[in-house]
N, C-alpha and C. Protein backbone atom coordinates (compact mmCIF):
# COMPACT_ATOMS: atom_id res chain seq x y z
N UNK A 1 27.57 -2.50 -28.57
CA UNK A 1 28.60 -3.50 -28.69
C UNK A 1 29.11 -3.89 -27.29
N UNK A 2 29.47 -5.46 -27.25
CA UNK A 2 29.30 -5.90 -25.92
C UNK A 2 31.38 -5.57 -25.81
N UNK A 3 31.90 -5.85 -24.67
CA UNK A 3 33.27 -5.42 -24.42
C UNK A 3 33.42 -6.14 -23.46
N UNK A 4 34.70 -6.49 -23.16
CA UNK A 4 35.07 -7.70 -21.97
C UNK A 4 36.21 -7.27 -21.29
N UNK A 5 37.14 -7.52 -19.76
CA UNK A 5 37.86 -7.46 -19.23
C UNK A 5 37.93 -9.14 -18.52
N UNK A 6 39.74 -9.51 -18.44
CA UNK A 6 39.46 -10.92 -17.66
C UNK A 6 40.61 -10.45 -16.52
N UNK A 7 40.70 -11.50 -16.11
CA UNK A 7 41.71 -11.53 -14.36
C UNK A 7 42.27 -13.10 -14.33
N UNK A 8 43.45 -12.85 -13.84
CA UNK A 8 43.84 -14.17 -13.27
C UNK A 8 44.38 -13.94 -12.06
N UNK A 9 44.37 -14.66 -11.13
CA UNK A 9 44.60 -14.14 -9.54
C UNK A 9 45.47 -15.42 -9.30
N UNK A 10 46.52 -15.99 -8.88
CA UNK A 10 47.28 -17.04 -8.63
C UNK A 10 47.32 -16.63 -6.98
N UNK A 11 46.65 -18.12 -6.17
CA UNK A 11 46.52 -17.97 -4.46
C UNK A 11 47.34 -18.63 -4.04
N UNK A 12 47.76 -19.07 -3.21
CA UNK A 12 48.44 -19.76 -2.22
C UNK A 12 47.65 -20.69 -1.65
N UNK A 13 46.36 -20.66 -1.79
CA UNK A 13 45.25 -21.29 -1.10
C UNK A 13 44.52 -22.74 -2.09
N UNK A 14 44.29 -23.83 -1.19
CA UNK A 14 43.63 -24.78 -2.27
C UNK A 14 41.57 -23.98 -2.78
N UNK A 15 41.70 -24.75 -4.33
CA UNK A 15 40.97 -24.60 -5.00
C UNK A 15 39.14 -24.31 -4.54
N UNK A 16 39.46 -25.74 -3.44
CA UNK A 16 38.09 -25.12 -3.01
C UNK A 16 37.73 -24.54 -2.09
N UNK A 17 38.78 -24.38 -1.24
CA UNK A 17 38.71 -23.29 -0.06
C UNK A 17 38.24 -21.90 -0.82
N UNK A 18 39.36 -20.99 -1.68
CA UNK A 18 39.10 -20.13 -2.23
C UNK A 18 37.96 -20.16 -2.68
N UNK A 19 37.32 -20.89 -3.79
CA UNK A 19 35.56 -21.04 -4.06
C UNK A 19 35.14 -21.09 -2.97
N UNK A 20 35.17 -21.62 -1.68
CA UNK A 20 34.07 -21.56 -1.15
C UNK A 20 33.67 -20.34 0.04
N UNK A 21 34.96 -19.80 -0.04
CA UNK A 21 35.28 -18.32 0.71
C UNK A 21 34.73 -17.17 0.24
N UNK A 22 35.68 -17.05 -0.96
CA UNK A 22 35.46 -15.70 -2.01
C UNK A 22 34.10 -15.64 -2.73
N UNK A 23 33.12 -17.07 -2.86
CA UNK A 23 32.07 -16.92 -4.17
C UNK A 23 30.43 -17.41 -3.29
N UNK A 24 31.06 -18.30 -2.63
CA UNK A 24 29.63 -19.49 -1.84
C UNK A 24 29.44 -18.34 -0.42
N UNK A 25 30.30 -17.96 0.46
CA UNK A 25 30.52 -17.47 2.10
C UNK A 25 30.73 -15.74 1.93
N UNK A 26 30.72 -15.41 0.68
CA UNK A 26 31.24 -14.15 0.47
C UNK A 26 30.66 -12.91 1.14
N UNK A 27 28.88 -13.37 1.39
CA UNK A 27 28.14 -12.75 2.25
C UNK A 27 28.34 -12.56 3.58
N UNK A 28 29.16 -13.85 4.42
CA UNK A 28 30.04 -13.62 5.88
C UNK A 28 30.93 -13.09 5.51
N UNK A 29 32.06 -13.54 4.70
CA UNK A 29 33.02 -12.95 4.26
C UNK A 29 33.97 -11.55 4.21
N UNK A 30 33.60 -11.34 3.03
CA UNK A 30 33.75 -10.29 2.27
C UNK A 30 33.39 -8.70 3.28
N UNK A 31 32.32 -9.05 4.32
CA UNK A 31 32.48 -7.46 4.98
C UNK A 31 33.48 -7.31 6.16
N UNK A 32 33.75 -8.97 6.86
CA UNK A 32 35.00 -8.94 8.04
C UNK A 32 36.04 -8.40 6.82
N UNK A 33 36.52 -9.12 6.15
CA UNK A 33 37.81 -8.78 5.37
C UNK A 33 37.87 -7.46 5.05
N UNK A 34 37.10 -6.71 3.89
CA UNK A 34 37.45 -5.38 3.46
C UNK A 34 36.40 -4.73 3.92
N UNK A 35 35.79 -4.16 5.41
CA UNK A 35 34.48 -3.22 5.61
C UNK A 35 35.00 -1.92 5.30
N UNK A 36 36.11 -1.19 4.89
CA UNK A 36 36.43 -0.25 4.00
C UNK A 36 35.63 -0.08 2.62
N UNK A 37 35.30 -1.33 1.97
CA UNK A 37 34.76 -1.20 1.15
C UNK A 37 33.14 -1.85 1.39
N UNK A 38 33.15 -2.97 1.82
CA UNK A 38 31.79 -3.81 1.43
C UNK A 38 31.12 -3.53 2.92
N UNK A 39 29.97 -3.33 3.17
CA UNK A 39 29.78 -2.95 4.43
C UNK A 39 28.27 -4.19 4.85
N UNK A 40 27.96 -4.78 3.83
CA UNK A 40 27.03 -5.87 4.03
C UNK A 40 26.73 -6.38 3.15
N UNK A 41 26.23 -7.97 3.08
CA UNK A 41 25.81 -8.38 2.13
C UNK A 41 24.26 -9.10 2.26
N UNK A 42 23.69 -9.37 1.56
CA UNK A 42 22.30 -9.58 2.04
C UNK A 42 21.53 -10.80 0.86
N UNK A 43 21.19 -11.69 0.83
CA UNK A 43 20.67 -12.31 -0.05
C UNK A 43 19.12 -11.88 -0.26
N UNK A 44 18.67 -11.52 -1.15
CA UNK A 44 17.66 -10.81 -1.36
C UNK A 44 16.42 -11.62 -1.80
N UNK A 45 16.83 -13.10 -2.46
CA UNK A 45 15.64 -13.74 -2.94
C UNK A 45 16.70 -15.39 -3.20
N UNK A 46 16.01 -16.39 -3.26
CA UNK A 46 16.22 -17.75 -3.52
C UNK A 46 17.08 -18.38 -2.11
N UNK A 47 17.60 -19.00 -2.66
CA UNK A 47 18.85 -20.14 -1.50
C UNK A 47 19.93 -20.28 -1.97
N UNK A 48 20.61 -19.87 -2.71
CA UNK A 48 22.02 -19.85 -2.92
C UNK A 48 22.06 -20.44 -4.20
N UNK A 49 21.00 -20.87 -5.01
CA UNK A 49 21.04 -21.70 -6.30
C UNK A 49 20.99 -21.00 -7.46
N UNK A 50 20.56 -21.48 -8.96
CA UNK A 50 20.80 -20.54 -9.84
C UNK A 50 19.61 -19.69 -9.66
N UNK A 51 19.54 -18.42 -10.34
CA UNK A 51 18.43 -17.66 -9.48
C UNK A 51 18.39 -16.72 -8.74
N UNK A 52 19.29 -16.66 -7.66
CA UNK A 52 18.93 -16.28 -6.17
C UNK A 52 19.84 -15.37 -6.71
N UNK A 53 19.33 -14.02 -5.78
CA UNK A 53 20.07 -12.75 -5.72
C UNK A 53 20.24 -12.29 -4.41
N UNK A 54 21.53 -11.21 -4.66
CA UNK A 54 21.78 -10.64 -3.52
C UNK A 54 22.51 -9.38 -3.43
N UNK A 55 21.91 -8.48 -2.93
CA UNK A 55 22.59 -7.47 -2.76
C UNK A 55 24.28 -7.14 -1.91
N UNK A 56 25.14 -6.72 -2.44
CA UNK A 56 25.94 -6.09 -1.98
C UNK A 56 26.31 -4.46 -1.68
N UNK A 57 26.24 -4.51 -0.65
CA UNK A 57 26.45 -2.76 -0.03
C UNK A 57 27.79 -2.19 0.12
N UNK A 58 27.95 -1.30 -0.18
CA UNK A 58 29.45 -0.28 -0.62
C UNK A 58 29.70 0.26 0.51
N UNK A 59 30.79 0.76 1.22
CA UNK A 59 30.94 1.95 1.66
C UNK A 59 31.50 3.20 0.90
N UNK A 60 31.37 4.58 1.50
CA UNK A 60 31.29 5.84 1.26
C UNK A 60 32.77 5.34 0.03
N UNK A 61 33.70 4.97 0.21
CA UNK A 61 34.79 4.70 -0.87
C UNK A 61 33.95 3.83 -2.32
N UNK A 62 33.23 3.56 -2.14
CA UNK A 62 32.54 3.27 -3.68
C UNK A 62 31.37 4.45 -3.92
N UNK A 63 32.14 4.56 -5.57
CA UNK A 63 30.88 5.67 -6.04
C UNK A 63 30.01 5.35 -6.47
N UNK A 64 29.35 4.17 -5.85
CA UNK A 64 27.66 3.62 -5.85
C UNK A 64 27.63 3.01 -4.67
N UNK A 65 26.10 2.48 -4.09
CA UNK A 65 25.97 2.65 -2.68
C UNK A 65 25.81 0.57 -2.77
N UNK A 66 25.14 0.28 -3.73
CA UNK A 66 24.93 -1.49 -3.86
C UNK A 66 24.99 -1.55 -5.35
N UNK A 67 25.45 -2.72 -5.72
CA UNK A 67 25.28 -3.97 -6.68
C UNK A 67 23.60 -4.84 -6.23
N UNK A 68 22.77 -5.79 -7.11
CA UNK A 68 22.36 -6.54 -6.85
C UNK A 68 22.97 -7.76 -7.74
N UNK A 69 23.51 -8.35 -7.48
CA UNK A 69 23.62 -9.92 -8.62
C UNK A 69 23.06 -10.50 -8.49
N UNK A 70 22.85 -11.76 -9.77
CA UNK A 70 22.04 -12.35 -10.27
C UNK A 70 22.84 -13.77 -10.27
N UNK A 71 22.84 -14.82 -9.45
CA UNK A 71 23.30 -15.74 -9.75
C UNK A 71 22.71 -16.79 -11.28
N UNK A 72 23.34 -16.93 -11.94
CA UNK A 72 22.86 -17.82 -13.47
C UNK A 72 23.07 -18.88 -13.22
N UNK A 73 24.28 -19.36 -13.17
CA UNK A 73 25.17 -20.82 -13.05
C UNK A 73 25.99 -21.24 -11.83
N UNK A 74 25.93 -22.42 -11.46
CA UNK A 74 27.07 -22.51 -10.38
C UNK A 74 27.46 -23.71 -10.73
N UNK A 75 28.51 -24.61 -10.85
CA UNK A 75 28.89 -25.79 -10.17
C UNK A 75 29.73 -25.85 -9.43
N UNK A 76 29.63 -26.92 -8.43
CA UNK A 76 30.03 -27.09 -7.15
C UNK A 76 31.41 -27.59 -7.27
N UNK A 77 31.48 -28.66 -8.21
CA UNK A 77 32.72 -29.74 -8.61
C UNK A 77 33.34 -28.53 -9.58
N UNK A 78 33.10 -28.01 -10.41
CA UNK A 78 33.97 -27.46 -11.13
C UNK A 78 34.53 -26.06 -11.07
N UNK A 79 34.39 -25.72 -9.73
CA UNK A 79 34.17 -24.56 -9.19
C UNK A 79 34.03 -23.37 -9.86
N UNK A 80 32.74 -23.53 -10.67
CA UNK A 80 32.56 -22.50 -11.56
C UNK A 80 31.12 -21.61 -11.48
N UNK A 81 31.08 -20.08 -11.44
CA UNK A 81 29.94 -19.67 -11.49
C UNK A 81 29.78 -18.58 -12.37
N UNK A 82 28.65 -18.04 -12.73
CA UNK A 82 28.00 -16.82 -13.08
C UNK A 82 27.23 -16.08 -13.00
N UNK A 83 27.27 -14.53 -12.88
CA UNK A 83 26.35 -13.81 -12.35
C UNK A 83 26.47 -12.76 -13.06
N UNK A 84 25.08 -12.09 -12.68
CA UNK A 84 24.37 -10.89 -13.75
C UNK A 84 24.19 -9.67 -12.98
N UNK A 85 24.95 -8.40 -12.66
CA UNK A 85 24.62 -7.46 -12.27
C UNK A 85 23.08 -7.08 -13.14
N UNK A 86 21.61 -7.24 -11.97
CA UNK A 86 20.45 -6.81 -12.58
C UNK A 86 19.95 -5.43 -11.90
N UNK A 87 20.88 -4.75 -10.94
CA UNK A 87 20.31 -3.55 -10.30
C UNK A 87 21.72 -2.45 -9.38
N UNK A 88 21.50 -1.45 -9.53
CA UNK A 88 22.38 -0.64 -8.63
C UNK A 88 23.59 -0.73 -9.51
N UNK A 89 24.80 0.08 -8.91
CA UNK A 89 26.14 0.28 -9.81
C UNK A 89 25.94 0.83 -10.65
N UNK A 90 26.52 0.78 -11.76
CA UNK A 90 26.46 1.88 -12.97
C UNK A 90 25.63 1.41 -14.07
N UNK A 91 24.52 0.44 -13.61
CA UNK A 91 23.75 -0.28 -14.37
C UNK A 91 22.50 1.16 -14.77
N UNK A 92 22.58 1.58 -16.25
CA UNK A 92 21.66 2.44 -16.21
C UNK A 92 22.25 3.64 -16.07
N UNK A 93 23.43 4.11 -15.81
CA UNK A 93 24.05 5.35 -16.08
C UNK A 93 25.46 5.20 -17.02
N UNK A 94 25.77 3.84 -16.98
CA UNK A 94 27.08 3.74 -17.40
C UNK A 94 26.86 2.56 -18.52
N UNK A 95 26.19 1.56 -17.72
CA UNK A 95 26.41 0.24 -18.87
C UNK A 95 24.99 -0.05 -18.65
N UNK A 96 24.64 -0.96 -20.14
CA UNK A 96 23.48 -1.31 -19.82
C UNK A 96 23.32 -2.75 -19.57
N UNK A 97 24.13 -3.82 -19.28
CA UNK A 97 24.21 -4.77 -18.61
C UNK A 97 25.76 -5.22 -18.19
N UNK A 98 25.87 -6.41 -17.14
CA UNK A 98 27.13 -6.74 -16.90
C UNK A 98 26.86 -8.08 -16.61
N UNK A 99 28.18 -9.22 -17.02
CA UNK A 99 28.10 -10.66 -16.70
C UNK A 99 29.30 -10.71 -16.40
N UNK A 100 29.37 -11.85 -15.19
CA UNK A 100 30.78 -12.08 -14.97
C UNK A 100 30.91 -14.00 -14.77
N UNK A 101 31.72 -14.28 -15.40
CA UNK A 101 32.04 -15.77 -15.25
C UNK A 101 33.60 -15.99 -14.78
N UNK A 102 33.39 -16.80 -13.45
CA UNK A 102 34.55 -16.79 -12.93
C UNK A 102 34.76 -18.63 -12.58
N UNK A 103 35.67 -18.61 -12.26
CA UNK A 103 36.30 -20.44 -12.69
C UNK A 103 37.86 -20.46 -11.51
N UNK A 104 37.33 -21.12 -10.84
CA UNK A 104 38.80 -21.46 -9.72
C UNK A 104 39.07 -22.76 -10.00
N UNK A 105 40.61 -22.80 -10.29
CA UNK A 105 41.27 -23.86 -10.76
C UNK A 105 42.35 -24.55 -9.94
N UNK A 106 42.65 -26.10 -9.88
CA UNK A 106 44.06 -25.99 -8.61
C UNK A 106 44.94 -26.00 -9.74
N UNK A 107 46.19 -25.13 -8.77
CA UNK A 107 47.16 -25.00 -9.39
C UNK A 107 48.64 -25.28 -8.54
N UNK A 108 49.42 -26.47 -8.11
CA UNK A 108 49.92 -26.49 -7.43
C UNK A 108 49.10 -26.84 -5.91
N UNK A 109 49.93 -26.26 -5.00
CA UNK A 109 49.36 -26.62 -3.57
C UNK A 109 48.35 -25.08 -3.52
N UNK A 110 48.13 -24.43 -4.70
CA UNK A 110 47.38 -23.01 -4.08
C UNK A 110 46.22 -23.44 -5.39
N UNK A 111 46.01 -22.17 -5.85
CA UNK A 111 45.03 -22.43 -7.41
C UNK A 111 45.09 -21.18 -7.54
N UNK A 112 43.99 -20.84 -8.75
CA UNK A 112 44.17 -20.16 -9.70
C UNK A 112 42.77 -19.59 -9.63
N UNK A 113 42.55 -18.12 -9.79
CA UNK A 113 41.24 -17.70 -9.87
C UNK A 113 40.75 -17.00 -11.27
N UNK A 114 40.08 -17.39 -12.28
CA UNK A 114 39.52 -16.62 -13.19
C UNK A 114 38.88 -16.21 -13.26
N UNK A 115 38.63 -14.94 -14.35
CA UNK A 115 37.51 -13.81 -13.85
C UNK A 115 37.46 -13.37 -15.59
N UNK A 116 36.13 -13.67 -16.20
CA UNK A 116 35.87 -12.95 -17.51
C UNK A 116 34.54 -12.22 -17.39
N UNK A 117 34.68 -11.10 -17.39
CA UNK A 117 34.00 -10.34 -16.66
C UNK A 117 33.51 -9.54 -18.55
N UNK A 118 31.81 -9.04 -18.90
CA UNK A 118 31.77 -9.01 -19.95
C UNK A 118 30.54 -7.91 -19.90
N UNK A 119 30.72 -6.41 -20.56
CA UNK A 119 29.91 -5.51 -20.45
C UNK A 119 29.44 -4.56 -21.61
N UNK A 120 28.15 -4.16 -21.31
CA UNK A 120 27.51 -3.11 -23.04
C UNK A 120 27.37 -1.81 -22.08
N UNK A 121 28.74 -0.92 -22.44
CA UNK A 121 28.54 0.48 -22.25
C UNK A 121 27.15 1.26 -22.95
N UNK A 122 26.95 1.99 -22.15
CA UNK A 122 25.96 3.22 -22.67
C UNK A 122 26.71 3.77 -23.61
N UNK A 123 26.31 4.25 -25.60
CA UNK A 123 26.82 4.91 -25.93
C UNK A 123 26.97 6.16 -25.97
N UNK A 124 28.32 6.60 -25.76
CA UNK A 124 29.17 7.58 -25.39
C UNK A 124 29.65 7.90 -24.23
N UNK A 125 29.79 6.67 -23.23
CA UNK A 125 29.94 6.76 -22.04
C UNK A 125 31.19 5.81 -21.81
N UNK A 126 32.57 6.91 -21.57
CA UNK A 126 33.77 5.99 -21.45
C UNK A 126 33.87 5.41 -20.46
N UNK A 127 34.08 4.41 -20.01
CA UNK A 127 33.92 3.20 -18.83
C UNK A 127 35.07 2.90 -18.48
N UNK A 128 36.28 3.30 -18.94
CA UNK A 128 37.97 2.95 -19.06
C UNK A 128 38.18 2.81 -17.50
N UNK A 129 38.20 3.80 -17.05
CA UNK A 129 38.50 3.89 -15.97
C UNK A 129 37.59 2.88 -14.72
N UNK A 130 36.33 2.87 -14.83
CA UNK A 130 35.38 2.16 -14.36
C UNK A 130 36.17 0.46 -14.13
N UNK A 131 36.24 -0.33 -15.49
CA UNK A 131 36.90 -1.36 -15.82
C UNK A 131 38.13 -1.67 -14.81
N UNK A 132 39.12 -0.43 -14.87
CA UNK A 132 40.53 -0.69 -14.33
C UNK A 132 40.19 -0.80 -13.27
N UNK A 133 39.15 -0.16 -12.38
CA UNK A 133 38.67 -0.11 -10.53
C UNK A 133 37.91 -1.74 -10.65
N UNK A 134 36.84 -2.04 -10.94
CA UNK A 134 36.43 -3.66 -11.16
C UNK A 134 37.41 -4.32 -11.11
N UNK A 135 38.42 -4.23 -11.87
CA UNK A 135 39.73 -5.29 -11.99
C UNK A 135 40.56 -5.53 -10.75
N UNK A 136 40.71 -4.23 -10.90
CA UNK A 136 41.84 -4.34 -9.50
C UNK A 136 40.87 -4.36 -8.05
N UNK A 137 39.07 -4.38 -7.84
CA UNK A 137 38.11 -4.53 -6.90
C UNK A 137 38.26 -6.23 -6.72
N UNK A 138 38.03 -6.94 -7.76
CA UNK A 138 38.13 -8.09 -8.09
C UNK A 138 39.19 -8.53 -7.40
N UNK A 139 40.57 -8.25 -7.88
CA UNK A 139 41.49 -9.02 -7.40
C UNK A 139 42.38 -8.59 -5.78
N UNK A 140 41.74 -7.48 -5.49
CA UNK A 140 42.15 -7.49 -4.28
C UNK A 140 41.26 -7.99 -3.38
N UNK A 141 39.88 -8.57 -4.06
CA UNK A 141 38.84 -9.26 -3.31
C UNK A 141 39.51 -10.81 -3.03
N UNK A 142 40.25 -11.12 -3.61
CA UNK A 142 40.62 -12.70 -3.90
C UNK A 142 41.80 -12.85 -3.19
N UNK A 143 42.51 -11.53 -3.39
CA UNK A 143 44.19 -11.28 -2.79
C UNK A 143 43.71 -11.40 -0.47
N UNK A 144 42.31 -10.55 -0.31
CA UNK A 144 41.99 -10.97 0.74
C UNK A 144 41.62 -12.00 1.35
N UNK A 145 40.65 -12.63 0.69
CA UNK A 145 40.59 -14.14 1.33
C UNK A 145 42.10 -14.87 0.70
N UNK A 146 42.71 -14.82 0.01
CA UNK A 146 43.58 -15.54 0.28
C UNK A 146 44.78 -15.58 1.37
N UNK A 147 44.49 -14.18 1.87
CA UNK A 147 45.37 -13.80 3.11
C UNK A 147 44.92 -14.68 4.21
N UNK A 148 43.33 -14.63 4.39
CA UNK A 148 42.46 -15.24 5.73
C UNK A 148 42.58 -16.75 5.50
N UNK A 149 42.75 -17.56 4.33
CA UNK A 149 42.82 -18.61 4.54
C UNK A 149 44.21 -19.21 4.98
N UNK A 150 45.29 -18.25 4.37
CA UNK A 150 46.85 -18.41 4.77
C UNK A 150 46.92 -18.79 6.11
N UNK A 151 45.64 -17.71 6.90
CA UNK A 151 46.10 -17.46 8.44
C UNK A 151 45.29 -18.67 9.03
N UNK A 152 44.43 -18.86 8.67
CA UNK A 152 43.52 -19.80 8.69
C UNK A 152 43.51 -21.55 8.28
N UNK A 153 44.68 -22.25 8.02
CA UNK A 153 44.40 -23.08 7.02
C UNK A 153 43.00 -23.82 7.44
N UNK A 154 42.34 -24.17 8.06
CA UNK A 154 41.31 -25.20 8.69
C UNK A 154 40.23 -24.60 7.73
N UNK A 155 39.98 -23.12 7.95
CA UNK A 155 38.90 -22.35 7.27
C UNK A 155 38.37 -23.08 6.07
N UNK A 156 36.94 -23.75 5.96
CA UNK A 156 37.08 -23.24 4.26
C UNK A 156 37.17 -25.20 3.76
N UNK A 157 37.79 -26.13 4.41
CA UNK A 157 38.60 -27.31 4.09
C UNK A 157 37.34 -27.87 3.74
């Protein structure tokens, strides 16, 4: 049985800055901002389209070493995408697949980040805790670039 967690992240930052920071650049991104946690990112196959994968690398503070995702969907205008954890993480010890569909919205002079994030535990394997770290991984991923674009406004425009 499949099980879901969602997020809403409210930024300070316009709509497509945040998309194009946190989801499109996340590979520059994401290791200046938190290298506590993400220590590289690497596109592993395609060009950034539906398709294309890419590994993300952990540091010693994650109890797995990479993710690979699976990009499915993107649009550009509606700043919406989806992706398929197909390798690494708890894929195979914990769950046996993961999808996440996320959607940045403007909201005001900042926007709005959504996150429905949707997973099939291994049975008998409680994930509770797993979920609450994703959630709060997620949104302090979003809570950072929205700091860098604060400092930044040009970034991203």
């Amino acid at each position: 049985m499949s099980s879901s967690w969602t997020a809403e992240v409210e930024t300070k930052a316009p709509a497509a800055a945040i998309f194009k920071a946190a989801f499109l650049d996340w590979h520059n991104l994401g290791p200046k901002l938190i290298p506590q946690i993400i220590t590289g990112v690497t596109l592993i196959s395609g060009d950034g389209s539906p398709g294309s994968i890419r590994q993300i690398n952990f540091s010693p503070a994650v109890p797995f070493g990479f993710i690979k995702e699976r990009l499915d969907f993107i649009d550009h205008e509606k700043l919406e995408l989806k992706t398929s954890v197909v390798e690494g993480g708890d894929l195979g010890s914990k769950i046996e697949s993961a999808t996440s569909h996320i959607k940045v919205e403007p909201k005001g002079n900042g926007s709005i980040v959504k996150v429905s994030a949707t997973y099939k535990a291994i049975a008998g394997v409680d994930v509770a805790e797993d979920v609450k770290k994703a959630k709060e991984g997620f949104i302090n991923s979003v809570k950072a670039v929205e700091e860098h674009l604060v400092a930044n406004p040009g970034a991203y425009a």
